[in-house]
C-alpha atoms as a PDB file:
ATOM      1  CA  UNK A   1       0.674  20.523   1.494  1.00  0.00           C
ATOM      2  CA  UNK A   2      -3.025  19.721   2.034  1.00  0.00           C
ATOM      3  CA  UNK A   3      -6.528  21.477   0.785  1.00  0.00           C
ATOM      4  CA  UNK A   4      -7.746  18.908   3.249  1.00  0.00           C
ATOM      5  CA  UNK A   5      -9.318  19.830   6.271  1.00  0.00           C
ATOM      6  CA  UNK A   6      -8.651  17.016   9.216  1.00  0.00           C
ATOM      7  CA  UNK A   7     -11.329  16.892  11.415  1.00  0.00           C
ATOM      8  CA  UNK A   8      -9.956  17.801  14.874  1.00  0.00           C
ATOM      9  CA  UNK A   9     -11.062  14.387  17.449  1.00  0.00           C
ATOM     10  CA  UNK A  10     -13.279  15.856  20.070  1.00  0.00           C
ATOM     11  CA  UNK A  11     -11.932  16.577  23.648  1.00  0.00           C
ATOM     12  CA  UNK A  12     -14.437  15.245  25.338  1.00  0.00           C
ATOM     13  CA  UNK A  13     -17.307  13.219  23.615  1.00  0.00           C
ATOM     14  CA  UNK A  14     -18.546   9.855  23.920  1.00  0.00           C
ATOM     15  CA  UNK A  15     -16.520   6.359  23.780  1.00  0.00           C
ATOM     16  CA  UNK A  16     -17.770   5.340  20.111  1.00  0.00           C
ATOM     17  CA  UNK A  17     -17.744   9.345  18.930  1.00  0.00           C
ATOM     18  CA  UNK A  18     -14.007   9.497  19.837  1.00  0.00           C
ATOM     19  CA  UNK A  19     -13.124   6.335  18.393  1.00  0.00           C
ATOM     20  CA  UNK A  20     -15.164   7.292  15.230  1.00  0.00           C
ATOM     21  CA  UNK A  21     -13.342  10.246  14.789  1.00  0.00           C
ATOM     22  CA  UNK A  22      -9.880   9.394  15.609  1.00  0.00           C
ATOM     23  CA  UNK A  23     -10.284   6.599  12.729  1.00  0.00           C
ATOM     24  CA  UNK A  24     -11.467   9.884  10.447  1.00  0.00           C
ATOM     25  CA  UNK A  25      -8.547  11.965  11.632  1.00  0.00           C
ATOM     26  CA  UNK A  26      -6.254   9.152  10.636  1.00  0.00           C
ATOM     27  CA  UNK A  27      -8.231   8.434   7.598  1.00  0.00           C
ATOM     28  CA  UNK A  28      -7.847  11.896   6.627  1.00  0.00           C
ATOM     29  CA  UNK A  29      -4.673  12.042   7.537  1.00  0.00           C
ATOM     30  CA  UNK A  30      -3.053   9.347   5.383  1.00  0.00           C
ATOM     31  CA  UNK A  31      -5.153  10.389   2.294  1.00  0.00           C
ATOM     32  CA  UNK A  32      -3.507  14.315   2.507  1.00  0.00           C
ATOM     33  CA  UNK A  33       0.298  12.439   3.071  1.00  0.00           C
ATOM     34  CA  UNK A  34      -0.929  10.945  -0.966  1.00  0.00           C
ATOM     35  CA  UNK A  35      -2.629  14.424  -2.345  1.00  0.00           C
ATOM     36  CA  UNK A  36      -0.592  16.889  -4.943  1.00  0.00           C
ATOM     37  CA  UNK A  37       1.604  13.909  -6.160  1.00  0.00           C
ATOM     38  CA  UNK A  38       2.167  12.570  -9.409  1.00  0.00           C
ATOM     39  CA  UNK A  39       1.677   8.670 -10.043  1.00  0.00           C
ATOM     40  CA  UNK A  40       5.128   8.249 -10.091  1.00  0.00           C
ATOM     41  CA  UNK A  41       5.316  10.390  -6.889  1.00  0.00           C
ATOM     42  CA  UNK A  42       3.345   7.725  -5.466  1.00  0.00           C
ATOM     43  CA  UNK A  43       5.070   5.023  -6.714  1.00  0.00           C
ATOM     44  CA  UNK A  44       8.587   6.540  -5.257  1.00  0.00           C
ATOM     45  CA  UNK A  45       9.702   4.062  -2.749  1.00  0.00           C
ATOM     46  CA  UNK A  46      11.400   6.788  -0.923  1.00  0.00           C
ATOM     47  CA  UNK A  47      12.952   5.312   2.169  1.00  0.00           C
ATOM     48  CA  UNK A  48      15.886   2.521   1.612  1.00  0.00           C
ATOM     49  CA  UNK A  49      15.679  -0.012   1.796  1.00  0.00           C
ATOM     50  CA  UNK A  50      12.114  -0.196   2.568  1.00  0.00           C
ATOM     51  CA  UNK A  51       9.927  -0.930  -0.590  1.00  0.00           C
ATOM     52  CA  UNK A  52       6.427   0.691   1.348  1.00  0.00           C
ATOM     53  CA  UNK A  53       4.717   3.550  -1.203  1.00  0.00           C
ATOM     54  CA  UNK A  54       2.340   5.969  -0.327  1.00  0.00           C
ATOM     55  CA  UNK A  55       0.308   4.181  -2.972  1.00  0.00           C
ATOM     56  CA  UNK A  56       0.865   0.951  -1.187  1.00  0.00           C
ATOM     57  CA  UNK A  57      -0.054   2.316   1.632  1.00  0.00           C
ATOM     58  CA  UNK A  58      -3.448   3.530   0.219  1.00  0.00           C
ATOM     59  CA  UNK A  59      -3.812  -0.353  -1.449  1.00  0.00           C
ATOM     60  CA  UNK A  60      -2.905  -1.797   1.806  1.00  0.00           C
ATOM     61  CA  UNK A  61      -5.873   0.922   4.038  1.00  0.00           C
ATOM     62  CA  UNK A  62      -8.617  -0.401   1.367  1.00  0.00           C
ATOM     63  CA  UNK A  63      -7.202  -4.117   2.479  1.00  0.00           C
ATOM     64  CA  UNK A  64      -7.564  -3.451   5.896  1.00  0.00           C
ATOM     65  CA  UNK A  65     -10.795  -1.505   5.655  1.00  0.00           C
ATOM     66  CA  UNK A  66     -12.607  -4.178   3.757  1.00  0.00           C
ATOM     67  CA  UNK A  67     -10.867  -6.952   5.830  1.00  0.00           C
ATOM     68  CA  UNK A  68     -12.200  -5.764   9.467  1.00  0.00           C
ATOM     69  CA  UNK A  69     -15.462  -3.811   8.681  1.00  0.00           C
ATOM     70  CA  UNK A  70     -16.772  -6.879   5.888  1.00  0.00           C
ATOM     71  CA  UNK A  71     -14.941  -9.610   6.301  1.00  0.00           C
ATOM     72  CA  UNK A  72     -14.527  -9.773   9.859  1.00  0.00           C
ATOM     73  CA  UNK A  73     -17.073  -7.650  11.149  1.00  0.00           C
ATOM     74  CA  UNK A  74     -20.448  -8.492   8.883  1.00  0.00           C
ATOM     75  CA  UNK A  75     -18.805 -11.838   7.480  1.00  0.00           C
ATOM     76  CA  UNK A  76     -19.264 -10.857   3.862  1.00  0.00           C
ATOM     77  CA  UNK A  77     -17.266 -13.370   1.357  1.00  0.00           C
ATOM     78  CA  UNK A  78     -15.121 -10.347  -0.340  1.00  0.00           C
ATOM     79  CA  UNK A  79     -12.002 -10.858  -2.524  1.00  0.00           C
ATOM     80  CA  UNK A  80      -8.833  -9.588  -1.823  1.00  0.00           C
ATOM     81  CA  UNK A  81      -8.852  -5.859  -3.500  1.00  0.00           C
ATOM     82  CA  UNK A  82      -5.188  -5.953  -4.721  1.00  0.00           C
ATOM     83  CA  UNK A  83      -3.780  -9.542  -5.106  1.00  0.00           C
ATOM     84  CA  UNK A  84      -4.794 -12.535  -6.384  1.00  0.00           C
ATOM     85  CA  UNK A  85      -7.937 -14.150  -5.354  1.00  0.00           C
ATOM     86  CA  UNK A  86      -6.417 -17.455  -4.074  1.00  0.00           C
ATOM     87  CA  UNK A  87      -4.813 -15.535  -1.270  1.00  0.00           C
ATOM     88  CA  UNK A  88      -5.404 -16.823   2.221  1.00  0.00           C
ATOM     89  CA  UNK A  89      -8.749 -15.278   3.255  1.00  0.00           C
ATOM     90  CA  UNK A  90      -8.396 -12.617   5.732  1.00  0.00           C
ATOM     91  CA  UNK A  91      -5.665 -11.589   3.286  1.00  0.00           C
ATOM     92  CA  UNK A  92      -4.982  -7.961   3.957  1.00  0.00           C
ATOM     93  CA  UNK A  93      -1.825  -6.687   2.168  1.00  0.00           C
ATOM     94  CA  UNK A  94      -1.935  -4.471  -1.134  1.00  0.00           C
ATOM     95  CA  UNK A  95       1.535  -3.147  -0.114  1.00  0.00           C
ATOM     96  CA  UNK A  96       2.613  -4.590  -3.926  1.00  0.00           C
ATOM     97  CA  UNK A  97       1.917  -1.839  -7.068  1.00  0.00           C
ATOM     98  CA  UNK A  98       1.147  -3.548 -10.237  1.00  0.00           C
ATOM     99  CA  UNK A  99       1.734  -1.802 -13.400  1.00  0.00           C
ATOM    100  CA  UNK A 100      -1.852  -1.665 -13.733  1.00  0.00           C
ATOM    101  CA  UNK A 101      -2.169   0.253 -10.187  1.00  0.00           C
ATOM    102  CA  UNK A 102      -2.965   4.157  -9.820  1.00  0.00           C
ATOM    103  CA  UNK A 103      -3.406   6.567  -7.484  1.00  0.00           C
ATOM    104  CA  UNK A 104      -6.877   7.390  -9.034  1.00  0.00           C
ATOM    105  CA  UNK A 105      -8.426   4.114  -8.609  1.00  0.00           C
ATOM    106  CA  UNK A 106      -6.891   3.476  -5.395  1.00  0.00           C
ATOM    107  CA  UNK A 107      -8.085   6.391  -4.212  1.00  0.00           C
ATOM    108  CA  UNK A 108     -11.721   5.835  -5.332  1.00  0.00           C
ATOM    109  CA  UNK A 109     -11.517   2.151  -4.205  1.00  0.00           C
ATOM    110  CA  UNK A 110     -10.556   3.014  -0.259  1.00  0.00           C
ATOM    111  CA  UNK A 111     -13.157   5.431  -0.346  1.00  0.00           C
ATOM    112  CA  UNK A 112     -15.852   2.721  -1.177  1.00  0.00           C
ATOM    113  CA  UNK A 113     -14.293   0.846   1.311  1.00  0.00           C
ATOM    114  CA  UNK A 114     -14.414   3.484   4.164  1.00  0.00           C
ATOM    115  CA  UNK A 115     -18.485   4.234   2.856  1.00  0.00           C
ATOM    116  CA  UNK A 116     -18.648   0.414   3.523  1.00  0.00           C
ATOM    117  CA  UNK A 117     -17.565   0.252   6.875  1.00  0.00           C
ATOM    118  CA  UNK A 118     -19.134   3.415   8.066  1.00  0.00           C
ATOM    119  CA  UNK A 119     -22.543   1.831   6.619  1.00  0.00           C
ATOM    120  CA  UNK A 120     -21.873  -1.756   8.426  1.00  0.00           C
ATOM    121  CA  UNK A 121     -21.127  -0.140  11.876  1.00  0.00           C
ATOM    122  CA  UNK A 122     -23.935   2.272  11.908  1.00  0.00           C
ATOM    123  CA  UNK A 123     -26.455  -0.292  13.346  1.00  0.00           C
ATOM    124  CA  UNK A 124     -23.728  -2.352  15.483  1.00  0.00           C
ATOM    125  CA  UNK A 125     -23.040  -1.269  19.239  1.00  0.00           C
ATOM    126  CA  UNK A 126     -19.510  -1.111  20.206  1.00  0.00           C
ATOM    127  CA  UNK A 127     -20.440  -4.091  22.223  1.00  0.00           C
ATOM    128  CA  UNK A 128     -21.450  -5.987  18.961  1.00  0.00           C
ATOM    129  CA  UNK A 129     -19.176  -9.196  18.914  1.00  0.00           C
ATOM    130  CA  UNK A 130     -17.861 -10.869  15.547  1.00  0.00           C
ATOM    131  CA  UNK A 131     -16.365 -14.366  15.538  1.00  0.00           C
ATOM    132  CA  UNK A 132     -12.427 -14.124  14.888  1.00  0.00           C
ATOM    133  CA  UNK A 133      -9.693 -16.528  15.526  1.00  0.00           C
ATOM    134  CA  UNK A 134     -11.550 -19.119  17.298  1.00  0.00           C
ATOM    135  CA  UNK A 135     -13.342 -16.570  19.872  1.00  0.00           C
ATOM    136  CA  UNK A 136     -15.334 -12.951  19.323  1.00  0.00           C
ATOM    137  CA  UNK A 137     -14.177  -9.693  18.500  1.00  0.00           C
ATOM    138  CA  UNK A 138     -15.882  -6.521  19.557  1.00  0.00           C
ATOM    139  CA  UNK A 139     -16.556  -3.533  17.505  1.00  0.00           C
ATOM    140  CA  UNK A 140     -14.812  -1.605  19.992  1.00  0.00           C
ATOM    141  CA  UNK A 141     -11.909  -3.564  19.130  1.00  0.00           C
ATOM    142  CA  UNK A 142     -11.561  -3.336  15.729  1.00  0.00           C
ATOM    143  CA  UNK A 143     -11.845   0.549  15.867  1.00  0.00           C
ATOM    144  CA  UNK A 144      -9.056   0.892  18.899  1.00  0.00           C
ATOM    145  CA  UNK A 145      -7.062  -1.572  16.502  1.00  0.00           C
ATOM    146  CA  UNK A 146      -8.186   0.403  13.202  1.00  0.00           C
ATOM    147  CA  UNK A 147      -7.207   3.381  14.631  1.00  0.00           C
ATOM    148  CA  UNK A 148      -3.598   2.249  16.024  1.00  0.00           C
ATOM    149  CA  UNK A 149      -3.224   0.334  11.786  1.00  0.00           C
ATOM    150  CA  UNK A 150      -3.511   4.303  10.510  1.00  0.00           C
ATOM    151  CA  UNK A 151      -1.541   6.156  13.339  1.00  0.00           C
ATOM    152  CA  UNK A 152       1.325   3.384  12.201  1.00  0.00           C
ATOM    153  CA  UNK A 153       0.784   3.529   8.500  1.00  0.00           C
ATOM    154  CA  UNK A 154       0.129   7.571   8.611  1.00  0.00           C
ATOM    155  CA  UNK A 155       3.905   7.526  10.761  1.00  0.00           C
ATOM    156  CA  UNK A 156       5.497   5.657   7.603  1.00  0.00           C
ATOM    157  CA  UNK A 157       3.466   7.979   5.101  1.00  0.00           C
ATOM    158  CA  UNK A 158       5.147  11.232   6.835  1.00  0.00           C
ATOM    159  CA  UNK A 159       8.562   9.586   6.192  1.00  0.00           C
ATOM    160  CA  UNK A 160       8.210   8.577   2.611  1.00  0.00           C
ATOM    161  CA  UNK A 161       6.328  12.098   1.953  1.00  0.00           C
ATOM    162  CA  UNK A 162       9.223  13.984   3.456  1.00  0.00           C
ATOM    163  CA  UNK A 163      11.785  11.712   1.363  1.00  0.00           C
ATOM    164  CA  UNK A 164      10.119  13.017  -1.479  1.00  0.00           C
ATOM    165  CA  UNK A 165       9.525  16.319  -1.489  1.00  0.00           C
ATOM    166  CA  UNK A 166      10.522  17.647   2.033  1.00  0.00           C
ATOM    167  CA  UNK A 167       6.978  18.368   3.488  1.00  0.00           C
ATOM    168  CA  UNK A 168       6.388  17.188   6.547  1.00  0.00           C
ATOM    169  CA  UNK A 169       3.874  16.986   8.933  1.00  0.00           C
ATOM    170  CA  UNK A 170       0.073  17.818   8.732  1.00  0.00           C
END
């Protein structure tokens, strides 16, 4: 299915290098569930009644990404990517495909979004707190929580993907 190669989490490494790369495996992961499929491939909501996409899906990682690692984490005043910009800040959907939407610019979007957050936690310690909800989160936090968002989303991805063409797994 994939020319992809996942990178394989480490066995034993450090706290922040296993969290790091168990966010890349994921990352990875969901992007090879999307790759070899037409547009309307992409578009195929597969799995009754459920309306989720794999090109939602990719809409909805670029939300998340740019929600925890700017919004949240560095407090950068960022639109939502894939909805209106009147939505309720924090907003982190793009589950919705517009006309308009493609799996192109998706695609090239979540990857800016990903080089973002890699960037913005280079210099923070896992420690590093962010105010959220009234209290602080930790870096630390938003990866464990980052990293449980794909594992979900990549578990919905192999369903659709199967629905559509049979292949499974990866």
């Amino acid at each position: 299915m994939t020319s992809m190669e996942r990178p394989m989490p480490p066995l034993n490494a450090d706290e922040r290098t296993t969290l790091e790369s168990w966010l890349d495996f994921y990352r990875t992961t969901l992007a090879a569930k999307c790759e070899g499929l037409a547009d309307d491939r992409l578009r195929f909501a597969s799995v009754p009644p459920s309306p989720l996409t794999l090109l939602g899906l990719l809409q909805h990682a670029a939300e998340v990404e740019r929600n925890w690692f700017r919004r949240i984490l560095v407090g950068e005043n960022v639109p939502p990517i894939f909805g209106p910009a009147d939505q309720p800040e924090g907003h982190d959907g793009g589950f919705a495909v517009s006309a308009e939407s493609s799996y192109r610019a998706a695609m090239q979007i979540w990857q800016d979004e990903v080089r973002h957050a890699r960037a913005n936690c280079a210099a923070r310690a896992l420690d590093d707190t962010s105010p959220f909800m009234g209290g602080e989160v930790s870096l630390r936090w938003i990866y464990t929580h980052m990293v449980t968002e794909y594992a979900r989303h990549c578990g919905h991805a192999d369903l659709i993907r199967e629905r559509i063409d049979g292949v499974a797994g990866v």
